[in-house]
PDB file of N, CA and C in Angstrom:
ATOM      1  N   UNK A   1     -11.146  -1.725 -12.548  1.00  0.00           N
ATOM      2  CA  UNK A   1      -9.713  -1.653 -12.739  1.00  0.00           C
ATOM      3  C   UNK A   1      -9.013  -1.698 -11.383  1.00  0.00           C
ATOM      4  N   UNK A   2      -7.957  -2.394 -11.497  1.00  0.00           N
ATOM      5  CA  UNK A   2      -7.139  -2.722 -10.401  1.00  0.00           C
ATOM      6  C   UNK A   2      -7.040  -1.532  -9.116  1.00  0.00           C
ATOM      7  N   UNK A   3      -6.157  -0.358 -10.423  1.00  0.00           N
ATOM      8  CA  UNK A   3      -5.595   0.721  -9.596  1.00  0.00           C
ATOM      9  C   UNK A   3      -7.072   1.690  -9.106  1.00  0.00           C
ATOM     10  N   UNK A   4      -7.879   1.809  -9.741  1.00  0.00           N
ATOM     11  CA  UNK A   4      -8.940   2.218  -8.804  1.00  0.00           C
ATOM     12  C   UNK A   4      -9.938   1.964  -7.664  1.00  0.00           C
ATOM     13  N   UNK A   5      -9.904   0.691  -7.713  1.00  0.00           N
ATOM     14  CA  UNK A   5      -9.972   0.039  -6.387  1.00  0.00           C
ATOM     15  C   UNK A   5      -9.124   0.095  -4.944  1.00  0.00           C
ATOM     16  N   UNK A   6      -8.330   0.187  -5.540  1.00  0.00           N
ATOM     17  CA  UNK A   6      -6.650   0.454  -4.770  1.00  0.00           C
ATOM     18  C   UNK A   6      -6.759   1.467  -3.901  1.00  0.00           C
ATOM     19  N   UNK A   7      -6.958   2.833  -4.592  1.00  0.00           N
ATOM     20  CA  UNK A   7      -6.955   3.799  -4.307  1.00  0.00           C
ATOM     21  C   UNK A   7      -8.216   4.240  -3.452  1.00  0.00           C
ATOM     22  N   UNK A   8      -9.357   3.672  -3.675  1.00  0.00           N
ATOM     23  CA  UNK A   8     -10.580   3.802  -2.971  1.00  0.00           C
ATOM     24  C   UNK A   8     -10.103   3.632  -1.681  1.00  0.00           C
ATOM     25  N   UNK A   9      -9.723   2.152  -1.562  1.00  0.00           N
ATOM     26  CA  UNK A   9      -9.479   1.326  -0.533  1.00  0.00           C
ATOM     27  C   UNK A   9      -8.344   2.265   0.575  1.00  0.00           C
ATOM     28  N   UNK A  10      -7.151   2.541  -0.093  1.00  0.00           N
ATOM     29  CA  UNK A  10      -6.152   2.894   0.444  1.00  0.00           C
ATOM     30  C   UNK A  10      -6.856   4.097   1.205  1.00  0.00           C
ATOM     31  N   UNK A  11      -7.991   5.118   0.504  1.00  0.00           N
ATOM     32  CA  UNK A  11      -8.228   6.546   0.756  1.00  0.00           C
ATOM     33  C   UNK A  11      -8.987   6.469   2.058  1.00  0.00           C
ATOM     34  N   UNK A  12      -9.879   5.415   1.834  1.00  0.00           N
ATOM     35  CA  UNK A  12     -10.867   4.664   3.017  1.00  0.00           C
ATOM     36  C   UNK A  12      -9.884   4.695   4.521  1.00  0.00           C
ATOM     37  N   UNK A  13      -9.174   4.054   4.316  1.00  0.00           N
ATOM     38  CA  UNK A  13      -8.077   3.250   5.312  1.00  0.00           C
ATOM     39  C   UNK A  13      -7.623   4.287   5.688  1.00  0.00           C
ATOM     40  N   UNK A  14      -7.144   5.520   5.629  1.00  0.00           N
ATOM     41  CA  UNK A  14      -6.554   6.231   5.934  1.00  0.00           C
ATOM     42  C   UNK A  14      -6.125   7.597   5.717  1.00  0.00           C
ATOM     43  N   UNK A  15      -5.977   8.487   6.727  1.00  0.00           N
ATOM     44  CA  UNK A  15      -6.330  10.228   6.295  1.00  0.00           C
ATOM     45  C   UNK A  15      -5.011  10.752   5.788  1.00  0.00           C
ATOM     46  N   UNK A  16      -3.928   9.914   5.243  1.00  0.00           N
ATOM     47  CA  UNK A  16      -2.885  10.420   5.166  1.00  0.00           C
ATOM     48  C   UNK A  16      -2.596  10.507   3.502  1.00  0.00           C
ATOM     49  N   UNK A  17      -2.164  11.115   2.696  1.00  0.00           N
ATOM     50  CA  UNK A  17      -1.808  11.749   1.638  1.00  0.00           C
ATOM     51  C   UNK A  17      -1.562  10.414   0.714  1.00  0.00           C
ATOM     52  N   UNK A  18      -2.480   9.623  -0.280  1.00  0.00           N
ATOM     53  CA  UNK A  18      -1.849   8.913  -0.964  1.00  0.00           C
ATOM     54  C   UNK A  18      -1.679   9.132  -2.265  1.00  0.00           C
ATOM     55  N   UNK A  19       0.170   8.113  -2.251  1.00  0.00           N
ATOM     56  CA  UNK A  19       0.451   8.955  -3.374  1.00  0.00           C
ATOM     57  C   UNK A  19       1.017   7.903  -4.405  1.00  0.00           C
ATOM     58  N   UNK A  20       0.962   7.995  -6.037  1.00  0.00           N
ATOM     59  CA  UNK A  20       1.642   7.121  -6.999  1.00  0.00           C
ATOM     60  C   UNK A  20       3.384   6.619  -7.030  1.00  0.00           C
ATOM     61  N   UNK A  21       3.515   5.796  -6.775  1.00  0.00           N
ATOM     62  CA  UNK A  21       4.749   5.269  -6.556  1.00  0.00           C
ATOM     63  C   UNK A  21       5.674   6.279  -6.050  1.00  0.00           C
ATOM     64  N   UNK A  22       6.046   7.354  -5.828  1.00  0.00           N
ATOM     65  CA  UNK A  22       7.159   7.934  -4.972  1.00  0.00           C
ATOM     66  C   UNK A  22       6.624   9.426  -4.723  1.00  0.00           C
ATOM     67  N   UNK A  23       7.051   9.944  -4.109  1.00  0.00           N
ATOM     68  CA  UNK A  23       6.459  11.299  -3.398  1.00  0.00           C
ATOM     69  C   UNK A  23       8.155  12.276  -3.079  1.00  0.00           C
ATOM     70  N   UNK A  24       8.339  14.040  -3.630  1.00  0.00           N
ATOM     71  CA  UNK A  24       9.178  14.355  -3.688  1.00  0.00           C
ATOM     72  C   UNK A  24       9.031  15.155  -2.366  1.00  0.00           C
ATOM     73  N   UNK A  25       8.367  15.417  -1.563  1.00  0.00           N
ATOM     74  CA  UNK A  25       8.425  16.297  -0.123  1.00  0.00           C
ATOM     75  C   UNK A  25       8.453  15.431   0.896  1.00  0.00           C
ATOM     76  N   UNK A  26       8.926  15.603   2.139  1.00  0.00           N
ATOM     77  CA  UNK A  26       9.098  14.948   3.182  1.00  0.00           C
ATOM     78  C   UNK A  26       7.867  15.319   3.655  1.00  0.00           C
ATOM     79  N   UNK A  27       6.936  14.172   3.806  1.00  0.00           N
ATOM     80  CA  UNK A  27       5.559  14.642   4.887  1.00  0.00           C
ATOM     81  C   UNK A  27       5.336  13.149   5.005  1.00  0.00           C
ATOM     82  N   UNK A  28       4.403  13.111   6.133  1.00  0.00           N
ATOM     83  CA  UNK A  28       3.682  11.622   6.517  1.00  0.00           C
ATOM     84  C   UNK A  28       2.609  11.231   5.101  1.00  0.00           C
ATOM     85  N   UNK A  29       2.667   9.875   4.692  1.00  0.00           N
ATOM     86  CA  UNK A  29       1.904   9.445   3.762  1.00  0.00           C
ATOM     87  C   UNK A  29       1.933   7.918   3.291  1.00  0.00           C
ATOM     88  N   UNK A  30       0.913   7.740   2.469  1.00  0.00           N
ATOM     89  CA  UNK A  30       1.155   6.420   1.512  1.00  0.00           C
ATOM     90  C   UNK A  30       1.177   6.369   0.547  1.00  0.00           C
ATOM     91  N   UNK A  31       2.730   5.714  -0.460  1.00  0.00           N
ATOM     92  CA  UNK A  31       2.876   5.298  -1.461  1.00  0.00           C
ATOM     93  C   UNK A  31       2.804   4.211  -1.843  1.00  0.00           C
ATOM     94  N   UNK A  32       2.137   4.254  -3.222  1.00  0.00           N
ATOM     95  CA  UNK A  32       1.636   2.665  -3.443  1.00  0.00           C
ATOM     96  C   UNK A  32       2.266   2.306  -4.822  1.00  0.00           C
ATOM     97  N   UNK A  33       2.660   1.372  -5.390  1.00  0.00           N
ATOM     98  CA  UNK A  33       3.008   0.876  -6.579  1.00  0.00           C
ATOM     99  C   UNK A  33       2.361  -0.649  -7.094  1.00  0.00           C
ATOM    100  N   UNK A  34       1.811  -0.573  -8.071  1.00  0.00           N
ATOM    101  CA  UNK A  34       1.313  -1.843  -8.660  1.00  0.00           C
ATOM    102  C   UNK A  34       2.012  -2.826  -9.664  1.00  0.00           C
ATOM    103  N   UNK A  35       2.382  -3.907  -9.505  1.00  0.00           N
ATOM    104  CA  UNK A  35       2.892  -4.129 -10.468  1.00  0.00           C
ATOM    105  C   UNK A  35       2.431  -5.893 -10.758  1.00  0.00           C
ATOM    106  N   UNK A  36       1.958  -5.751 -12.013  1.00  0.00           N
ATOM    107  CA  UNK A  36       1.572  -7.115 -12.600  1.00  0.00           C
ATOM    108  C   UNK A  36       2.710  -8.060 -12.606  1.00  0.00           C
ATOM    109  N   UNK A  37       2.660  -9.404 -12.172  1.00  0.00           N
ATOM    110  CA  UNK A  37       3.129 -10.544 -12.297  1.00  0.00           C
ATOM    111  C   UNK A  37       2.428 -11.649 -13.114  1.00  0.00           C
ATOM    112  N   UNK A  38       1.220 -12.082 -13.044  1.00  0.00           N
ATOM    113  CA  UNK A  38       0.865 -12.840 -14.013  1.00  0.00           C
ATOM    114  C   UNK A  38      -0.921 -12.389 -14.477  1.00  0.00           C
ATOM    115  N   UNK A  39      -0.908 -13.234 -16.036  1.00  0.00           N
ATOM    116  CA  UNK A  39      -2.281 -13.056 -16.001  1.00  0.00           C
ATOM    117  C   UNK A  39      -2.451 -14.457 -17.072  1.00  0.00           C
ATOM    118  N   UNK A  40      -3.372 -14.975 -17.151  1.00  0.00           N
ATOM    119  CA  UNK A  40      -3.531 -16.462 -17.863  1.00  0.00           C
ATOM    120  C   UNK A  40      -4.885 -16.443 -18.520  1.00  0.00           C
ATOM    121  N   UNK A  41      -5.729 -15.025 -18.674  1.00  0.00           N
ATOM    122  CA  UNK A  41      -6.874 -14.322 -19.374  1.00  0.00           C
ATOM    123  C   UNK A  41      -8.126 -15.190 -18.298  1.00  0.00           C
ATOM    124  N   UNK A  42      -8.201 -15.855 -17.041  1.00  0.00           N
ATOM    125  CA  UNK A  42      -9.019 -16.086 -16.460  1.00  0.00           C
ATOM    126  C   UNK A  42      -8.703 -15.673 -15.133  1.00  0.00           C
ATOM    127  N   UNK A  43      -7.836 -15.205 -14.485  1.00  0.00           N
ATOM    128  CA  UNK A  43      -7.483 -14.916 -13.526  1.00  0.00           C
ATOM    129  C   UNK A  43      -6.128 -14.013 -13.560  1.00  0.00           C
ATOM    130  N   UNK A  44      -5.749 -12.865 -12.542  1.00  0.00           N
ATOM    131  CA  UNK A  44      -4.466 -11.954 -13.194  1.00  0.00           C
ATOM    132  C   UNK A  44      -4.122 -11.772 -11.201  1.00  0.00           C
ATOM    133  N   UNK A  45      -2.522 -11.877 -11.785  1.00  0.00           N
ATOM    134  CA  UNK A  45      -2.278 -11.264 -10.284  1.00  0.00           C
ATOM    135  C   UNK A  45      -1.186 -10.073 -10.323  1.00  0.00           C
ATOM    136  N   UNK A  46      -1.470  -9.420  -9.500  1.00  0.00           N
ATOM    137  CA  UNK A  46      -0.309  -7.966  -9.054  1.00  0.00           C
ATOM    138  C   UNK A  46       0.045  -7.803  -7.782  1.00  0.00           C
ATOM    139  N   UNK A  47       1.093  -7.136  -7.926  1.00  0.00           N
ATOM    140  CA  UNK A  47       1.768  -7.309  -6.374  1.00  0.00           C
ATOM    141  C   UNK A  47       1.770  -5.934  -6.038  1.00  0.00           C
ATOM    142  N   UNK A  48       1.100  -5.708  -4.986  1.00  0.00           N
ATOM    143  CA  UNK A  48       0.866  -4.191  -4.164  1.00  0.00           C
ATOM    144  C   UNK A  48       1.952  -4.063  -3.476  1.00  0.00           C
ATOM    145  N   UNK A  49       2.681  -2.317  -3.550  1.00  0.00           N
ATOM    146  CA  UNK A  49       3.724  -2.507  -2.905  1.00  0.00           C
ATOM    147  C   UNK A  49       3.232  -1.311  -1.827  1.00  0.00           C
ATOM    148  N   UNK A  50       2.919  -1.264  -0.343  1.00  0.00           N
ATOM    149  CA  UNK A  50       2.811  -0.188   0.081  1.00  0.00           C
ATOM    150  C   UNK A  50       3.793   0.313   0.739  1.00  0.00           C
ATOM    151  N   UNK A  51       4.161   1.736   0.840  1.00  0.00           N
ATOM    152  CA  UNK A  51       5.035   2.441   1.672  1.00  0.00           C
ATOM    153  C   UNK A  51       4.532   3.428   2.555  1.00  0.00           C
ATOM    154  N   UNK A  52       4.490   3.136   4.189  1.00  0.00           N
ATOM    155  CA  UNK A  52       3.563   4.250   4.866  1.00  0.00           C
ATOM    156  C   UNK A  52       5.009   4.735   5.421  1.00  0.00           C
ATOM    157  N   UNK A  53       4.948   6.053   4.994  1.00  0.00           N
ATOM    158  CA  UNK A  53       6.096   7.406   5.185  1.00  0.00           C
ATOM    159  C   UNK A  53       5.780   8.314   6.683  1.00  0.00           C
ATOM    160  N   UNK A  54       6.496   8.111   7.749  1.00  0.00           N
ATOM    161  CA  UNK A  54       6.113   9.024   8.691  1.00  0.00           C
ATOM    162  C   UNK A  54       7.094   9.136   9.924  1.00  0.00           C
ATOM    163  N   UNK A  55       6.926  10.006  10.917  1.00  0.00           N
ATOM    164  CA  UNK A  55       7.660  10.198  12.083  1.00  0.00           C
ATOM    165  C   UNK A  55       7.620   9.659  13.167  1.00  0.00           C
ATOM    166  N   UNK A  56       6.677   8.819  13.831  1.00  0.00           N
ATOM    167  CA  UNK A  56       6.619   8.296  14.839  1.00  0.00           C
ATOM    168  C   UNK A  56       6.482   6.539  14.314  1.00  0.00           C
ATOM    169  N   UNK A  57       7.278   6.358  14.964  1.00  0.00           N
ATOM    170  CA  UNK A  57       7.449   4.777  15.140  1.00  0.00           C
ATOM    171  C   UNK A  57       5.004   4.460  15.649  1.00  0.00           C
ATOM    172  N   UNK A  58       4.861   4.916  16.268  1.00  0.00           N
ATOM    173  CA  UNK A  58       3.625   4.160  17.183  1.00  0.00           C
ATOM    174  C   UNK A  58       2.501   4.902  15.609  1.00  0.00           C
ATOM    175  N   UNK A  59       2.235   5.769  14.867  1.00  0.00           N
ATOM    176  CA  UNK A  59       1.644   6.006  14.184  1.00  0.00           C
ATOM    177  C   UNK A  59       2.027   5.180  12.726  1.00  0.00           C
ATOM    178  N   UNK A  60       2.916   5.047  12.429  1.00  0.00           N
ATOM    179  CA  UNK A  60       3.119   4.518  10.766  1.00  0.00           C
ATOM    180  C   UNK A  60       2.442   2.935  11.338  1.00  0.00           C
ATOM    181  N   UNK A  61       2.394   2.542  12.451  1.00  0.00           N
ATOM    182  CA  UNK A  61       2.131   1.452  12.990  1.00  0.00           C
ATOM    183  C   UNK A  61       0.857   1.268  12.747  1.00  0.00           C
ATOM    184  N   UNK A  62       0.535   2.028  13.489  1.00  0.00           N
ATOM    185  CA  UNK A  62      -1.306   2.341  13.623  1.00  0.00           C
ATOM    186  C   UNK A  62      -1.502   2.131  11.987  1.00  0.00           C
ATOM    187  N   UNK A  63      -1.044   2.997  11.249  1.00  0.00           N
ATOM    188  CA  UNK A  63      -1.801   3.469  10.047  1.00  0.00           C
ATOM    189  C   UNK A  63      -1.336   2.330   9.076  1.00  0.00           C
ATOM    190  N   UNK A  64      -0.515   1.485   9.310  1.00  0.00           N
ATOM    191  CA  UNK A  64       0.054   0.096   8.832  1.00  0.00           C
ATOM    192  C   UNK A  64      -1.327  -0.848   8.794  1.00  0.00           C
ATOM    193  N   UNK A  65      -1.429  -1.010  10.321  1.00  0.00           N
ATOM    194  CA  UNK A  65      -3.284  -1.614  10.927  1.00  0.00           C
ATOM    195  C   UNK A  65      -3.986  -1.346  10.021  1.00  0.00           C
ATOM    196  N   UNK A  66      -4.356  -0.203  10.015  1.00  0.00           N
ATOM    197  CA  UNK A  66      -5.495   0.355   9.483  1.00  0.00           C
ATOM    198  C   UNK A  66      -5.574  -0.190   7.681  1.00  0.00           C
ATOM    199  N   UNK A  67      -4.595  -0.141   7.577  1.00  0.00           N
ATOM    200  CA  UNK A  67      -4.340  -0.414   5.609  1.00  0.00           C
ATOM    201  C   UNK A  67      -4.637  -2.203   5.416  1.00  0.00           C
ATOM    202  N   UNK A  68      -3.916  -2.909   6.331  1.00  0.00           N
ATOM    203  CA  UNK A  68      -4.031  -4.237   6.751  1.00  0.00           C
ATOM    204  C   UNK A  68      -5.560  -4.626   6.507  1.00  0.00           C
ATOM    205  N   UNK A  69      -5.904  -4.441   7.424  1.00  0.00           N
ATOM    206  CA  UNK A  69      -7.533  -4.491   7.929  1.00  0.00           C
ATOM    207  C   UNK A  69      -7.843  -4.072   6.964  1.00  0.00           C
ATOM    208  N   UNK A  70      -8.094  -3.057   6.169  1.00  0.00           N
ATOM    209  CA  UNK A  70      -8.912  -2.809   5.323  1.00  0.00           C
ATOM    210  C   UNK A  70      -8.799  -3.602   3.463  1.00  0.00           C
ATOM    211  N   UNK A  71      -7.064  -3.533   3.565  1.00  0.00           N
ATOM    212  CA  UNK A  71      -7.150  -4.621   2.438  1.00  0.00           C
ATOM    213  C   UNK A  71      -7.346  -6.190   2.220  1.00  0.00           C
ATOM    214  N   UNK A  72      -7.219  -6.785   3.353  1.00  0.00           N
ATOM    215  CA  UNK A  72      -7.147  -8.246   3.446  1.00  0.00           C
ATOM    216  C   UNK A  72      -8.719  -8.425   3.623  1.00  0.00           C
ATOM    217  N   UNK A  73      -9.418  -7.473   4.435  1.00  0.00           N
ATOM    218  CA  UNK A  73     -11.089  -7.603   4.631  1.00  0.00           C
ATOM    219  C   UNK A  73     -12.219  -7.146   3.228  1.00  0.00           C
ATOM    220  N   UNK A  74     -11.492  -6.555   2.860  1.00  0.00           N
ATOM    221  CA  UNK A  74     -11.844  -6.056   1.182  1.00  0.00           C
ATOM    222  C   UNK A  74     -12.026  -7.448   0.503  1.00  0.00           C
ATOM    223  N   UNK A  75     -10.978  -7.592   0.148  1.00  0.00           N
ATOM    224  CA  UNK A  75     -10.376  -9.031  -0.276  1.00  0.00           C
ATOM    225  C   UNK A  75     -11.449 -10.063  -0.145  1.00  0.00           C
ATOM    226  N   UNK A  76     -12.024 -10.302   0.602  1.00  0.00           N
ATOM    227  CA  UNK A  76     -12.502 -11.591   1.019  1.00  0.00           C
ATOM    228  C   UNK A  76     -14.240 -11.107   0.983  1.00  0.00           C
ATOM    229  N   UNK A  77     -14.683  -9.488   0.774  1.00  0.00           N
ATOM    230  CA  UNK A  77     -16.013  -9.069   0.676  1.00  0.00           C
ATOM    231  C   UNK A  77     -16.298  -9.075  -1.201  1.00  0.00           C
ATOM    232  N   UNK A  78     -15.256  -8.510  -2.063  1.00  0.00           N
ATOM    233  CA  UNK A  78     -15.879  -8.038  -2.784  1.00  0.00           C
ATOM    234  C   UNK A  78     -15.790  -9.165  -3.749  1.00  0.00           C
ATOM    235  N   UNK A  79     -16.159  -8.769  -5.221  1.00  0.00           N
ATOM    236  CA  UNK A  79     -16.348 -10.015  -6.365  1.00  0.00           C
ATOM    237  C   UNK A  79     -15.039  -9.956  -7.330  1.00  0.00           C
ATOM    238  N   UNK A  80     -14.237  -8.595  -7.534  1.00  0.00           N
ATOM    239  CA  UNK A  80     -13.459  -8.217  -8.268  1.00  0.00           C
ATOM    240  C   UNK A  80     -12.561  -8.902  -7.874  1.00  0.00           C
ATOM    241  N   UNK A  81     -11.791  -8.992  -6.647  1.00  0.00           N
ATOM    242  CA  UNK A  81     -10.869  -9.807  -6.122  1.00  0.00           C
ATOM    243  C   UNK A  81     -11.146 -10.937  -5.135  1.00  0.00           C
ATOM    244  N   UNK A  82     -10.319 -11.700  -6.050  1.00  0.00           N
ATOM    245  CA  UNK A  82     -10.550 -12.842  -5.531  1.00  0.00           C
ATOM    246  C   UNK A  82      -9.980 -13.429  -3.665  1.00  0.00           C
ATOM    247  N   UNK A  83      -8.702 -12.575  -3.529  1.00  0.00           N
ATOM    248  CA  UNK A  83      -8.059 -13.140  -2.610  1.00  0.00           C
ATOM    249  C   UNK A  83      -7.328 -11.429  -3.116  1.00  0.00           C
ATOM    250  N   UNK A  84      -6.933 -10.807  -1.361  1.00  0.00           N
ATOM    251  CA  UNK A  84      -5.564 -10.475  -1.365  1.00  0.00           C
ATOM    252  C   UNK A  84      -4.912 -10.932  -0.327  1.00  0.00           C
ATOM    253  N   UNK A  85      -3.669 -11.227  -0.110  1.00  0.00           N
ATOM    254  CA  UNK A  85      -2.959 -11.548   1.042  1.00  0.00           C
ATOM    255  C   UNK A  85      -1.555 -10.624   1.104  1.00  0.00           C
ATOM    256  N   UNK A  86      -0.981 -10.928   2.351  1.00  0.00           N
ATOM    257  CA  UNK A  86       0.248 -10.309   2.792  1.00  0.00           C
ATOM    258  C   UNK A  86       1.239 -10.763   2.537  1.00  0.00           C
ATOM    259  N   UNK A  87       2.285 -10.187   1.892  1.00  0.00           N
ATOM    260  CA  UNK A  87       3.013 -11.461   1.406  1.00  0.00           C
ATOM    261  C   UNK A  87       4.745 -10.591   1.865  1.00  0.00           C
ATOM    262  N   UNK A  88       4.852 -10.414   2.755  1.00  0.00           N
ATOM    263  CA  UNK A  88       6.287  -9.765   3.306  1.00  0.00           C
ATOM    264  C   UNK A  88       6.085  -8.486   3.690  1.00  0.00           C
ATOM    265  N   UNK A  89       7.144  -7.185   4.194  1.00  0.00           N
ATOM    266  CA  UNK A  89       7.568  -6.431   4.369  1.00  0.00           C
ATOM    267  C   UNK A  89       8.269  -5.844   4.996  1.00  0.00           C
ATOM    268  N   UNK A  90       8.389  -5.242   5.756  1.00  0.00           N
ATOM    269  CA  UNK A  90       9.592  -4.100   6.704  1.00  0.00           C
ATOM    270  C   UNK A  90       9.645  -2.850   7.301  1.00  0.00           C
ATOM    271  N   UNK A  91      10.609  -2.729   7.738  1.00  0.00           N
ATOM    272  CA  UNK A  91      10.519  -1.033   8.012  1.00  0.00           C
ATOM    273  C   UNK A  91      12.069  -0.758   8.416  1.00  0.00           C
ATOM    274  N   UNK A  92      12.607   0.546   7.770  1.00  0.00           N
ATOM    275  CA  UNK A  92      13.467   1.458   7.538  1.00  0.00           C
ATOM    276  C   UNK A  92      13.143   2.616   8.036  1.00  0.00           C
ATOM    277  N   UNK A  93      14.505   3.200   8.446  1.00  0.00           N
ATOM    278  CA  UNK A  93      14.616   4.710   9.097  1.00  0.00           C
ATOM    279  C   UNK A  93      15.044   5.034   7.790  1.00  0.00           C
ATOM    280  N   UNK A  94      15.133   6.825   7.768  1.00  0.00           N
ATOM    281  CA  UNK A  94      16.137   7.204   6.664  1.00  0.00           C
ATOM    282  C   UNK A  94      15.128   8.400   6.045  1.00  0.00           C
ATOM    283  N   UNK A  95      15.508   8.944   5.214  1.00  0.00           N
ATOM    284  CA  UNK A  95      14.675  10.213   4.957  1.00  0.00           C
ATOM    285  C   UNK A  95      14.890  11.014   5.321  1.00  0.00           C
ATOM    286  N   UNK A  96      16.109  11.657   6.138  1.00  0.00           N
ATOM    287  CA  UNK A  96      16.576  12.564   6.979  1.00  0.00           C
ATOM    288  C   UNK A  96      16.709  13.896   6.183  1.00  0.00           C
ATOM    289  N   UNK A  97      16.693  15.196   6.643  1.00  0.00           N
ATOM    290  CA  UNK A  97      16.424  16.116   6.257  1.00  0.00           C
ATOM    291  C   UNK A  97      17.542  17.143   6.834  1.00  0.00           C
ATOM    292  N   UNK A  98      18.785  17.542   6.551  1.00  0.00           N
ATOM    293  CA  UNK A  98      19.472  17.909   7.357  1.00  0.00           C
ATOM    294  C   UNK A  98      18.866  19.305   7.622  1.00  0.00           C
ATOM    295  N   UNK A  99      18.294  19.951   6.457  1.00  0.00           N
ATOM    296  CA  UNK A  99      17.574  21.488   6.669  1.00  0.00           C
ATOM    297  C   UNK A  99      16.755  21.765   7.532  1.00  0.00           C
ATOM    298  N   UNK A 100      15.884  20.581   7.880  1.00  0.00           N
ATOM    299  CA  UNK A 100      14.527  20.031   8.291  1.00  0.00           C
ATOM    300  C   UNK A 100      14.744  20.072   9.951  1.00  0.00           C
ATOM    301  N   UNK A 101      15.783  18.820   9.687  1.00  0.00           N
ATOM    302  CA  UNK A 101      16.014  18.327  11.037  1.00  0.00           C
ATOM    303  C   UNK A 101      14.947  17.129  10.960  1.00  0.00           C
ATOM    304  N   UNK A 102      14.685  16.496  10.087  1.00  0.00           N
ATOM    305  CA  UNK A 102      13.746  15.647  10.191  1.00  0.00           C
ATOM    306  C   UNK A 102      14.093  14.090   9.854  1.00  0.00           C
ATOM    307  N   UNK A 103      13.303  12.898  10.405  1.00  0.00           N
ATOM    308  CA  UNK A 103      14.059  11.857  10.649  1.00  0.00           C
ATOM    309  C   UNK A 103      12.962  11.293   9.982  1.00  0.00           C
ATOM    310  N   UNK A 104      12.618  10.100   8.775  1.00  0.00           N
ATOM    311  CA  UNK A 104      11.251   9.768   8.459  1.00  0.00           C
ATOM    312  C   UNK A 104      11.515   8.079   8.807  1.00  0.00           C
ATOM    313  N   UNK A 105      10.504   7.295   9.010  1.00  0.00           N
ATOM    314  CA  UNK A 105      10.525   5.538   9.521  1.00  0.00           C
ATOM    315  C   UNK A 105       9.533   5.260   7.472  1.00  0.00           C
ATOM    316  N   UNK A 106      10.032   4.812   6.822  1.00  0.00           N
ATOM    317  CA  UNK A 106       9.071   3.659   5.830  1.00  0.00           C
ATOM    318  C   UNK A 106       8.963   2.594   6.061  1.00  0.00           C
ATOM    319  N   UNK A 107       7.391   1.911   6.154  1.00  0.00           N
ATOM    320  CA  UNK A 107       7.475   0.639   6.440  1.00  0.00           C
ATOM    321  C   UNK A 107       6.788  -0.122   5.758  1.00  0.00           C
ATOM    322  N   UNK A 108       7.090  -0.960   4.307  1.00  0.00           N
ATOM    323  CA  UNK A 108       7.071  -1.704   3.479  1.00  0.00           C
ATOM    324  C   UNK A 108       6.424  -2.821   3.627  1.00  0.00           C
ATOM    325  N   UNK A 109       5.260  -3.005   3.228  1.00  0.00           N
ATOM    326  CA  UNK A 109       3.759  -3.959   3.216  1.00  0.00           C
ATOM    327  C   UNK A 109       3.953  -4.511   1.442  1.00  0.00           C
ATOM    328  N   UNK A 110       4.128  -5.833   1.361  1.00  0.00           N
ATOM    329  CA  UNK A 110       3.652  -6.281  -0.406  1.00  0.00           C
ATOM    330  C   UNK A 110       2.271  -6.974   0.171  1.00  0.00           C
ATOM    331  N   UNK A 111       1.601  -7.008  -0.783  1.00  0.00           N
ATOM    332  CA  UNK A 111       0.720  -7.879  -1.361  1.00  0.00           C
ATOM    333  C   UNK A 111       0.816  -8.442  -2.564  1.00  0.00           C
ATOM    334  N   UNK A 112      -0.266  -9.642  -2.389  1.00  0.00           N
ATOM    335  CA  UNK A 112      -0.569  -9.997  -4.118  1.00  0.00           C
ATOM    336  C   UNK A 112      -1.953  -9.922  -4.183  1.00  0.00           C
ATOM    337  N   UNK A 113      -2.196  -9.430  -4.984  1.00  0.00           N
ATOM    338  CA  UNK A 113      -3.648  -9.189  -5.481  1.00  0.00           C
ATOM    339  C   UNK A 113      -4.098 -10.311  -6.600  1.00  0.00           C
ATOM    340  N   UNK A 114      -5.250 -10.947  -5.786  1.00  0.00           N
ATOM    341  CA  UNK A 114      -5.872 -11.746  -7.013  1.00  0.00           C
ATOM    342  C   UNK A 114      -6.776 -11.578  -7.939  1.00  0.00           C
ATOM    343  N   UNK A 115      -7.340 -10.981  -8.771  1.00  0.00           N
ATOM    344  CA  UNK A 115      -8.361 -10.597  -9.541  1.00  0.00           C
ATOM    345  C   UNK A 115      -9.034 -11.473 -11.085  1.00  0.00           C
ATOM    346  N   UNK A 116      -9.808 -11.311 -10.761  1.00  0.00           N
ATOM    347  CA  UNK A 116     -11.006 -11.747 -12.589  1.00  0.00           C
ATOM    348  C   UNK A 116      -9.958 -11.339 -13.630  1.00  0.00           C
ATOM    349  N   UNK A 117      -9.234 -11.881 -14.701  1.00  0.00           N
ATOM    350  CA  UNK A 117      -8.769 -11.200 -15.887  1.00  0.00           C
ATOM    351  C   UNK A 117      -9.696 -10.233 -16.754  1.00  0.00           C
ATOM    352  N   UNK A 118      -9.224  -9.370 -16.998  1.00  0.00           N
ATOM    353  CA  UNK A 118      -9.814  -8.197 -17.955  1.00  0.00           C
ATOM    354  C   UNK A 118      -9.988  -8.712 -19.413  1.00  0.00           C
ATOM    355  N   UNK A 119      -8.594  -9.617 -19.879  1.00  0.00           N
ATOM    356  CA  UNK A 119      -8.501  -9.788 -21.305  1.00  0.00           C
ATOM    357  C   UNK A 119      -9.726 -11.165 -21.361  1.00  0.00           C
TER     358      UNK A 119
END
């Protein structure tokens, strides 16, 4: 299954807190969202949305790398997926915490995931 692969992968890649599409505390982490675009019962694709949540510009960076590398190299080792690639993203300030005093950077990685159809 898609999302358990995902999650292997993502946990592999990185020591930081991952979490199902949105996260309610301000801390460093990765949120991930899956979402199907096509499937034609011989082949299915989904579009990975990652969000690495954190405070330093030079670390969400790093840990950006690290997710990179590990999903695009996945991709091209295992049998389940066929292909993943990079297909846009970004990065935003914002997350501010006035209680906190805290300032958070998200920086927005899609993929598309190619995989074997299930049906």
């Amino acid at each position: 299954m898609v999302f358990n692969e995902i999650v292997d992968i993502l946990a592999k890649a990185t020591d930081l807190p991952i979490r199902l599409i949105h996260n309610d505390k301000i801390e460093e982490c990765v949120i991930y969202k899956i979402t199907p675009i096509n499937d034609n019962g011989i082949k299915r694709q989904d579009r990975l949305e990652i969000k690495i949540v954190g405070y330093d510009l030079e670390q969400v960076e790093l840990q950006d790398l690290k997710i990179r590398k590990a999903l695009l190299s996945f991709g091209d080792r295992e049998d389940y997926f066929t292909s993943i690639e990079l297909n846009g993203g970004g990065m935003i300030g914002g997350g501010f915490d006035k209680d906190h005093n805290i300032n958070t950077l998200t920086k927005y990685s899609f993929y598309i995931l190619t995989s074997k159809s299930e049906v």
